[in-house]
PDB file of N, CA and C in Angstrom:
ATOM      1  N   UNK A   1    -104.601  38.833 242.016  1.00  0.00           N
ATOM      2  CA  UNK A   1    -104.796  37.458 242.429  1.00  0.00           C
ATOM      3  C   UNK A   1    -106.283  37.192 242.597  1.00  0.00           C
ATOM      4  N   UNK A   2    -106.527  35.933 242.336  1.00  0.00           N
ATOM      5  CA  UNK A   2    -107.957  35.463 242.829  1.00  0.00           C
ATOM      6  C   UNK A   2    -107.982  34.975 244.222  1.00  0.00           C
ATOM      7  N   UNK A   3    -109.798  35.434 244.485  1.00  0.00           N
ATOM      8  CA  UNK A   3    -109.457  34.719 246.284  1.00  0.00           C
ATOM      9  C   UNK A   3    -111.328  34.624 245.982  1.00  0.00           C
ATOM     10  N   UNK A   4    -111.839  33.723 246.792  1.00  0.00           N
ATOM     11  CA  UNK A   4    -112.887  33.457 247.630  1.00  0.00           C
ATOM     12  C   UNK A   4    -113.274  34.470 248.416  1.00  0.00           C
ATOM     13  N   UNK A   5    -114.358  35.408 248.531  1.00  0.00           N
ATOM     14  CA  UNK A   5    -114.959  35.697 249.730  1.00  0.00           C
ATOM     15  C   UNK A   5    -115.905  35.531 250.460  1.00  0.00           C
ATOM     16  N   UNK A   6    -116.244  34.851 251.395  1.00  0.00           N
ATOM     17  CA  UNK A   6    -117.499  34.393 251.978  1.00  0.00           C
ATOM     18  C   UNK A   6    -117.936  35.436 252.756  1.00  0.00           C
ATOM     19  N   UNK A   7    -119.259  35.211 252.873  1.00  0.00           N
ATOM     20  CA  UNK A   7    -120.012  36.770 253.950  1.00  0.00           C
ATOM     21  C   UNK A   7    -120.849  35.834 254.889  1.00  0.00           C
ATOM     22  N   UNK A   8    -121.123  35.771 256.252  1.00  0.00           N
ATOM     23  CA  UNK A   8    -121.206  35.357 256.912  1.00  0.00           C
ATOM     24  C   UNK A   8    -122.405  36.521 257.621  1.00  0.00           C
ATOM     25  N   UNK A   9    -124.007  35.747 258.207  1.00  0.00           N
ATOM     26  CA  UNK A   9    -124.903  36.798 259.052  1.00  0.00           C
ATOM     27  C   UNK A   9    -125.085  37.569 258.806  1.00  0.00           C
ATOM     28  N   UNK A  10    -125.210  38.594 259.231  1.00  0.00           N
ATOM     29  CA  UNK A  10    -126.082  40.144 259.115  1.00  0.00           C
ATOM     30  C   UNK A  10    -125.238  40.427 257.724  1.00  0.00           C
ATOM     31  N   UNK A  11    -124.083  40.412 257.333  1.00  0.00           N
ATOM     32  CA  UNK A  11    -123.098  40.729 256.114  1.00  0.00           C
ATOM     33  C   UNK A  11    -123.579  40.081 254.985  1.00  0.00           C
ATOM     34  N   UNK A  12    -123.854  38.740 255.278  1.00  0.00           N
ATOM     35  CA  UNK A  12    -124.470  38.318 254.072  1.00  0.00           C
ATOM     36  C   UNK A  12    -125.721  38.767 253.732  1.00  0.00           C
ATOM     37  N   UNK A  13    -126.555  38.906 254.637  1.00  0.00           N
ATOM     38  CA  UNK A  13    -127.757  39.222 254.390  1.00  0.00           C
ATOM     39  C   UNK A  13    -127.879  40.602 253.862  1.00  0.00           C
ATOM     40  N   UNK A  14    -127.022  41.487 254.338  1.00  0.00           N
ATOM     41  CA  UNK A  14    -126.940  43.179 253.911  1.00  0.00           C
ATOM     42  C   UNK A  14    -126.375  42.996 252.598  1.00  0.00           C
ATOM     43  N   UNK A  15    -125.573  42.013 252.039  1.00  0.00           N
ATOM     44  CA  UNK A  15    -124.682  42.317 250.417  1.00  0.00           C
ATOM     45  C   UNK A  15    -125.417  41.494 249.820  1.00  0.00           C
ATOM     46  N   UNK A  16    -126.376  40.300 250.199  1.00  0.00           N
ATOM     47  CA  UNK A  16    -127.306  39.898 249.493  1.00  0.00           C
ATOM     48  C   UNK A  16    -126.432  38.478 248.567  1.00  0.00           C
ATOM     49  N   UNK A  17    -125.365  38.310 249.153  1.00  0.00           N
ATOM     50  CA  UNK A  17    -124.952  36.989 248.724  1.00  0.00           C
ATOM     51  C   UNK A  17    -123.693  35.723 249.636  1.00  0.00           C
ATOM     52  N   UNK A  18    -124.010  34.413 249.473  1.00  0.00           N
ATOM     53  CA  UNK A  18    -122.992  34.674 250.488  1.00  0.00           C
ATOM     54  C   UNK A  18    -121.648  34.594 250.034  1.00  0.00           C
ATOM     55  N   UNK A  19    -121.396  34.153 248.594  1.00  0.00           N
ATOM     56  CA  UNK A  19    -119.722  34.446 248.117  1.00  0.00           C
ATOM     57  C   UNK A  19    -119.957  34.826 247.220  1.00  0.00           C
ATOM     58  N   UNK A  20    -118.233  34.919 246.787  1.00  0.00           N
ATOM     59  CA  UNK A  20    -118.189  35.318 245.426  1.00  0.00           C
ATOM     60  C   UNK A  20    -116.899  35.317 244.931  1.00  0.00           C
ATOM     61  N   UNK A  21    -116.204  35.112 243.737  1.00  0.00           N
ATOM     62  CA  UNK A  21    -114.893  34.869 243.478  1.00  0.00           C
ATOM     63  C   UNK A  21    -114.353  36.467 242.981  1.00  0.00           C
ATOM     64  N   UNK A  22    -113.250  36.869 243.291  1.00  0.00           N
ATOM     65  CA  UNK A  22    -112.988  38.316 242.993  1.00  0.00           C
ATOM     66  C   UNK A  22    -111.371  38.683 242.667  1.00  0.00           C
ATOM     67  N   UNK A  23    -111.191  39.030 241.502  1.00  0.00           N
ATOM     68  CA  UNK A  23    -110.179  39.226 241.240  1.00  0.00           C
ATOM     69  C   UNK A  23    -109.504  40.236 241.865  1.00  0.00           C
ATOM     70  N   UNK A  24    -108.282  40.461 242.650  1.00  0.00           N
ATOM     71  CA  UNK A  24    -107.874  41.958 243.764  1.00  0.00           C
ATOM     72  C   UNK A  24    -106.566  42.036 243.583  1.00  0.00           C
ATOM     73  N   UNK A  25    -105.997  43.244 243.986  1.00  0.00           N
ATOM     74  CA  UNK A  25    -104.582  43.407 243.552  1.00  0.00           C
ATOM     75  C   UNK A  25    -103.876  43.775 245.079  1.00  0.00           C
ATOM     76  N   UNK A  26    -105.307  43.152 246.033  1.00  0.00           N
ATOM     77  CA  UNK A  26    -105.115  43.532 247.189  1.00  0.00           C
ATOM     78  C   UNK A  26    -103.921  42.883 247.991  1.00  0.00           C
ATOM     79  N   UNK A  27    -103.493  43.518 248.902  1.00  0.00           N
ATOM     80  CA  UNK A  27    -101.942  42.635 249.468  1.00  0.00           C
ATOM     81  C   UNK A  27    -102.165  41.752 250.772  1.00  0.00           C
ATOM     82  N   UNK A  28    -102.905  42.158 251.620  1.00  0.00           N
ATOM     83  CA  UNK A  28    -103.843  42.211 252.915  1.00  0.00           C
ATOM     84  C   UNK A  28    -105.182  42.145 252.903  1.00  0.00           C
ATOM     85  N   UNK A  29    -105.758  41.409 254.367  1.00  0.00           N
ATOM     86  CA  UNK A  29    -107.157  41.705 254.441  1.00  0.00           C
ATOM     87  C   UNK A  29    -107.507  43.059 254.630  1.00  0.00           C
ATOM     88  N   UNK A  30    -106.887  43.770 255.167  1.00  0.00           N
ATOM     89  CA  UNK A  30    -107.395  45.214 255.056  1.00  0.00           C
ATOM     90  C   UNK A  30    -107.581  45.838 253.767  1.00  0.00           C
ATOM     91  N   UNK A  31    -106.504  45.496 252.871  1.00  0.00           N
ATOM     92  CA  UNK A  31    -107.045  46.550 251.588  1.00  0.00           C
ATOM     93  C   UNK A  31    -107.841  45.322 250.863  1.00  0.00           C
ATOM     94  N   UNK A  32    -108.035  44.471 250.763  1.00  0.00           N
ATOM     95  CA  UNK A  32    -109.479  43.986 250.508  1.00  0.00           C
ATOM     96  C   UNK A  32    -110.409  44.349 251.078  1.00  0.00           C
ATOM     97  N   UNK A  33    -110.713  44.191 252.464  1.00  0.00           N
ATOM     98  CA  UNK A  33    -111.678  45.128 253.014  1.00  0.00           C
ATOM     99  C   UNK A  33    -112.067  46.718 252.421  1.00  0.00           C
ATOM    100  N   UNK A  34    -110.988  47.592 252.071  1.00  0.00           N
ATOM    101  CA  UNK A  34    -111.032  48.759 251.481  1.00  0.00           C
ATOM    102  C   UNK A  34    -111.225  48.555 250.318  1.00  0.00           C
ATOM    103  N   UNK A  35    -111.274  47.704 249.780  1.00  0.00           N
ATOM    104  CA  UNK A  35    -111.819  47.378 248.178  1.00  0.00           C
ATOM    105  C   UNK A  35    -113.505  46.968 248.239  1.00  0.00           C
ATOM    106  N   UNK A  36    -113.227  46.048 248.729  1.00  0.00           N
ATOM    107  CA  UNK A  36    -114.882  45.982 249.333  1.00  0.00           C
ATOM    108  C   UNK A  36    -115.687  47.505 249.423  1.00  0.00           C
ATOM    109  N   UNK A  37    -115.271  47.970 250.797  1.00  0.00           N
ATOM    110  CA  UNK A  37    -116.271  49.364 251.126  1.00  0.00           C
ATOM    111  C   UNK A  37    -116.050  50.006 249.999  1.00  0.00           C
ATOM    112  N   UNK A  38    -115.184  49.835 248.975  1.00  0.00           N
ATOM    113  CA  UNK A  38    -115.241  51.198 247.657  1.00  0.00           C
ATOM    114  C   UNK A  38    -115.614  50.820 246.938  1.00  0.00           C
ATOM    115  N   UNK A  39    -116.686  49.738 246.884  1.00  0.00           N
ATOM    116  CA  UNK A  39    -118.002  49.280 245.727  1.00  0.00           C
ATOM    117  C   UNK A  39    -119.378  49.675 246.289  1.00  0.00           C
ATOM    118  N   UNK A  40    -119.415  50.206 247.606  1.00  0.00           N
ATOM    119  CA  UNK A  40    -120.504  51.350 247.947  1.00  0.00           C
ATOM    120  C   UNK A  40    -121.414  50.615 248.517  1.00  0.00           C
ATOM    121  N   UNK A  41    -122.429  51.139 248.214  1.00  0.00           N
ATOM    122  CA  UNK A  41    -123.768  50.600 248.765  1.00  0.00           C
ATOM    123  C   UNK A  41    -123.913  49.431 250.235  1.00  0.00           C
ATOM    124  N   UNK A  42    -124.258  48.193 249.924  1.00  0.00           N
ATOM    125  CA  UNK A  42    -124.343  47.354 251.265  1.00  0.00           C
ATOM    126  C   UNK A  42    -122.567  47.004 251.683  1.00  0.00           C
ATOM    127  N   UNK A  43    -121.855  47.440 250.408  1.00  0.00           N
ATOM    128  CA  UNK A  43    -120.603  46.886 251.003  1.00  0.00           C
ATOM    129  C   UNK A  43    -120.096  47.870 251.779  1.00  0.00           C
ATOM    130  N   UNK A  44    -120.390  48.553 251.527  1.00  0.00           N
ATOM    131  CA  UNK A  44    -120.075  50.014 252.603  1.00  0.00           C
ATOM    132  C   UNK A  44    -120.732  49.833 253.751  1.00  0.00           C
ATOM    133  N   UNK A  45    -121.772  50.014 253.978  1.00  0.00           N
ATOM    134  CA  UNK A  45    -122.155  49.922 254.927  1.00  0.00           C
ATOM    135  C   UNK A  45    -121.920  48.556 256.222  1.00  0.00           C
ATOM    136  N   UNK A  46    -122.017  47.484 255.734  1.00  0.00           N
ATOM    137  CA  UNK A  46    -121.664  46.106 256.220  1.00  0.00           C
ATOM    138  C   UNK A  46    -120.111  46.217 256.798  1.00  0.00           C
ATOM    139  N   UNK A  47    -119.227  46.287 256.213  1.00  0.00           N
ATOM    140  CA  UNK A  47    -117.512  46.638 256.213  1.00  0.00           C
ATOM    141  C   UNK A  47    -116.960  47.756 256.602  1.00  0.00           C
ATOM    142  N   UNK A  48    -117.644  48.604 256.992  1.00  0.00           N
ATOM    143  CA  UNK A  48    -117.668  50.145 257.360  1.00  0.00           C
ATOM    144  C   UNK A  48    -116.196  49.812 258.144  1.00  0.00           C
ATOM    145  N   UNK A  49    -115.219  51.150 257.943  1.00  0.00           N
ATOM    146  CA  UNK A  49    -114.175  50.922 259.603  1.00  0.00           C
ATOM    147  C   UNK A  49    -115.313  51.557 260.419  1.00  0.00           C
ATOM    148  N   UNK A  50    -114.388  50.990 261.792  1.00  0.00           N
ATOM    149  CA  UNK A  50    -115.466  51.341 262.757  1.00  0.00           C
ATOM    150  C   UNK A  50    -116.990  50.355 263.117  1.00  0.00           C
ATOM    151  N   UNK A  51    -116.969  49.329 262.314  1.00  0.00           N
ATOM    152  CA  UNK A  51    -117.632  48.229 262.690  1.00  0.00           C
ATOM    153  C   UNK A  51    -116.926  47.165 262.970  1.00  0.00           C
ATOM    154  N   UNK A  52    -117.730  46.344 264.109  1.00  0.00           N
ATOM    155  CA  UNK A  52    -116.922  45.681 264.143  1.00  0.00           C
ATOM    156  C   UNK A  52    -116.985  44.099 263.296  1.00  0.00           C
ATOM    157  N   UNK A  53    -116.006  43.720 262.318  1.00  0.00           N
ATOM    158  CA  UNK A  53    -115.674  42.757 261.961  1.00  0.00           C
ATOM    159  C   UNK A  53    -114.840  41.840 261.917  1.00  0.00           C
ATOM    160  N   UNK A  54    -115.092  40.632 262.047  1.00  0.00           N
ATOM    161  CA  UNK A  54    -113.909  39.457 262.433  1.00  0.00           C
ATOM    162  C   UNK A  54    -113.634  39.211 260.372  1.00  0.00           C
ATOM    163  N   UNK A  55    -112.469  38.513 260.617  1.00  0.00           N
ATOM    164  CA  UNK A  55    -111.960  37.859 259.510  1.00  0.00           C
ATOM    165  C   UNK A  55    -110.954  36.708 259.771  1.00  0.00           C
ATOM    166  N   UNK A  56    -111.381  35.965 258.687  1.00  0.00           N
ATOM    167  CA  UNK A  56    -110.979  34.795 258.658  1.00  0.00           C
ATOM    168  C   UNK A  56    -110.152  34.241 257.173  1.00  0.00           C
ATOM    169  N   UNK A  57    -109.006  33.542 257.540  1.00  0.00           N
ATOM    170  CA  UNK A  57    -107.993  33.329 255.847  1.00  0.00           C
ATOM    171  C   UNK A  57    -107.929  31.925 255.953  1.00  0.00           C
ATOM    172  N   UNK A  58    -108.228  30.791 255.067  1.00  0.00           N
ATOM    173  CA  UNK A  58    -108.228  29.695 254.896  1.00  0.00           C
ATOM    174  C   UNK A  58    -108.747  29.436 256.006  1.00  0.00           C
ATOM    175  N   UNK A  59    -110.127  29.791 256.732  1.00  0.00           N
ATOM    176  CA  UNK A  59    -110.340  28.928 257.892  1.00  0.00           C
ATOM    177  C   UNK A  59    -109.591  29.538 259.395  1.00  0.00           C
ATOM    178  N   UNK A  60    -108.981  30.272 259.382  1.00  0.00           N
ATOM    179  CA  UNK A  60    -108.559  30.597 260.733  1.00  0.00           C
ATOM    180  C   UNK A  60    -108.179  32.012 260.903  1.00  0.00           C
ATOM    181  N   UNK A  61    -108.499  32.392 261.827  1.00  0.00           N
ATOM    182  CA  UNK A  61    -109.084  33.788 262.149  1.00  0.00           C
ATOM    183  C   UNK A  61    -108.161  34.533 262.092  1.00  0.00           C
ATOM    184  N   UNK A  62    -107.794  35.709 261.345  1.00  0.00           N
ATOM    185  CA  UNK A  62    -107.049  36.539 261.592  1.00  0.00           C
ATOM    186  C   UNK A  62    -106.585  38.238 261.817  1.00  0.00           C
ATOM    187  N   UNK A  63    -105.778  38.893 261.851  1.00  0.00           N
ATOM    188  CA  UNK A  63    -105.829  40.377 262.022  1.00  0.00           C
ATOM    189  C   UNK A  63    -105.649  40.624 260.883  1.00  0.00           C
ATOM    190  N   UNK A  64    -106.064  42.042 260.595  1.00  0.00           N
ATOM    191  CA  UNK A  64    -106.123  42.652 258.993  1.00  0.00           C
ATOM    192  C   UNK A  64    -104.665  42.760 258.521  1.00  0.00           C
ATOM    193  N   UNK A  65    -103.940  42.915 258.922  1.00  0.00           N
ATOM    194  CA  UNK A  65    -102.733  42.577 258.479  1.00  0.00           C
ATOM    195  C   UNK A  65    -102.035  41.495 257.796  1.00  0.00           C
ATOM    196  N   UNK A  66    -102.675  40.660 257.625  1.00  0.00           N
ATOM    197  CA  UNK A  66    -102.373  39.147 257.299  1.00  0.00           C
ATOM    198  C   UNK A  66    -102.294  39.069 255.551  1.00  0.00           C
ATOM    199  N   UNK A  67    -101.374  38.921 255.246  1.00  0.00           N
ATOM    200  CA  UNK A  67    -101.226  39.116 254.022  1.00  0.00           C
ATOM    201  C   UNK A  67    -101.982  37.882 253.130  1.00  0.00           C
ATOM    202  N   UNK A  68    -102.164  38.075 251.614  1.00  0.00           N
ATOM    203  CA  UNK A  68    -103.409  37.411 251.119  1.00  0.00           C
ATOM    204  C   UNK A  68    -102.388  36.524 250.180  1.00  0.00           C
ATOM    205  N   UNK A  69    -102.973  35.423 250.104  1.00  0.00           N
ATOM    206  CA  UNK A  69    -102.409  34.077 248.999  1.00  0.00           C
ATOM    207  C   UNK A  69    -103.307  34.239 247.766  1.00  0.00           C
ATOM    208  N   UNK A  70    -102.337  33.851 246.656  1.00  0.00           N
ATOM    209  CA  UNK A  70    -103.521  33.104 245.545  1.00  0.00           C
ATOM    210  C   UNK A  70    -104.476  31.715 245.936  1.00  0.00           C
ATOM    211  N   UNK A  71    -105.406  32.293 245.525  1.00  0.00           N
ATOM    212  CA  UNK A  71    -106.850  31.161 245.805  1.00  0.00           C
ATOM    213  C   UNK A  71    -107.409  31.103 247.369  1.00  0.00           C
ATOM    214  N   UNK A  72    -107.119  31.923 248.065  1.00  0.00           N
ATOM    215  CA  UNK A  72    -107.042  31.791 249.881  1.00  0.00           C
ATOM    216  C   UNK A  72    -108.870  32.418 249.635  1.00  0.00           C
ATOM    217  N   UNK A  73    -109.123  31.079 250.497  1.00  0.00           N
ATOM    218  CA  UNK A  73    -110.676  31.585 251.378  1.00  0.00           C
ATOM    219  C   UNK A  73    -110.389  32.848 252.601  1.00  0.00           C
ATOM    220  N   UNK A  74    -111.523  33.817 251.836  1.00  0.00           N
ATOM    221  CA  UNK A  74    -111.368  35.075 253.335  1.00  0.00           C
ATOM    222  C   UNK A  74    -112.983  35.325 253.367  1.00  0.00           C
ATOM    223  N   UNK A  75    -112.909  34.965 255.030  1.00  0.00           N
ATOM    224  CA  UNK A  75    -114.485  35.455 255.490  1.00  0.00           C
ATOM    225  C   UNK A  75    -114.475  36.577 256.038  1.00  0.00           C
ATOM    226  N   UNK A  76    -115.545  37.412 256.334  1.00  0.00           N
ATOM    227  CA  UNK A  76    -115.893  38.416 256.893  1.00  0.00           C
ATOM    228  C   UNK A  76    -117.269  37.818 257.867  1.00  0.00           C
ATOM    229  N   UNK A  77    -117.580  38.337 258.857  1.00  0.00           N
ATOM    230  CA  UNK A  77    -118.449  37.920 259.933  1.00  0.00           C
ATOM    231  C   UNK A  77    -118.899  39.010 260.684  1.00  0.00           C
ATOM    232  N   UNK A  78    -119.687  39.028 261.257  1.00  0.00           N
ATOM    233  CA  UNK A  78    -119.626  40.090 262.757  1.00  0.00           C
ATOM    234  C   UNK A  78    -119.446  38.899 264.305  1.00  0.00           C
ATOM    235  N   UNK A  79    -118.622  39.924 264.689  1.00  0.00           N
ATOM    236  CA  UNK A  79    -118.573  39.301 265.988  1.00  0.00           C
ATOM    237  C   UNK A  79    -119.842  38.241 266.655  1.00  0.00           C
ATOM    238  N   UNK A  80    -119.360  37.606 267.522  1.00  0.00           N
ATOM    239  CA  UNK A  80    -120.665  36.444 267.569  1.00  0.00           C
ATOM    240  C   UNK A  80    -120.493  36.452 269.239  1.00  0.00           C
ATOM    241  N   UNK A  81    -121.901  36.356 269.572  1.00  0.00           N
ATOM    242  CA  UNK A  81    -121.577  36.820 271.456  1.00  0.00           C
ATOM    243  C   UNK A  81    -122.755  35.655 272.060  1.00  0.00           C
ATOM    244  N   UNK A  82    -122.160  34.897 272.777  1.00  0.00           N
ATOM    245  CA  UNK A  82    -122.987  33.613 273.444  1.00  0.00           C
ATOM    246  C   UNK A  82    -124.130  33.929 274.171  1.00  0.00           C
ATOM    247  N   UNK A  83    -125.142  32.992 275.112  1.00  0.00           N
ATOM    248  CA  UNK A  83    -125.587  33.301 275.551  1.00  0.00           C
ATOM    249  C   UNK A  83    -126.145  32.092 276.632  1.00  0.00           C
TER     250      UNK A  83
END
């Protein structure tokens, strides 16, 4: 399926773009995420498990479990802390 991924802050700035359209056979945000980190370099590092990242599917925030639509916007972010 095709999907949107937007990169959001320190993520965008580490992968050096902020979307991109990507063809995935992924089922979930998690194994997109694991598709991501297994193109290496900043995507690895940025998406790492063990960092922490929010995600988001059409706009509203969700757990990696959330299964993926054709054409669905998915962001990746880092947590965001007020002040």
């Amino acid at each position: 399926m095709k999907v949107t991924v937007k990169y959001f802050a320190s993520i965008r700035e580490s992968i050096g773009t902020g979307n991109e359209v990507l063809e995935t056979p992924a089922l979930t945000l998690a194994s997109l995420r694991d598709q991501l980190i297994g193109l290496g370099g900043a995507y690895a590092d940025s998406l790492a498990r063990g960092k922490a990242v929010r995600m988001a599917l059409n706009q509203m925030m969700c757990e990696e479990a959330t299964l993926l639509v054709e054409g669905a916007e998915v962001a990746f972010f880092p947590p965001v802390t007020g002040g």
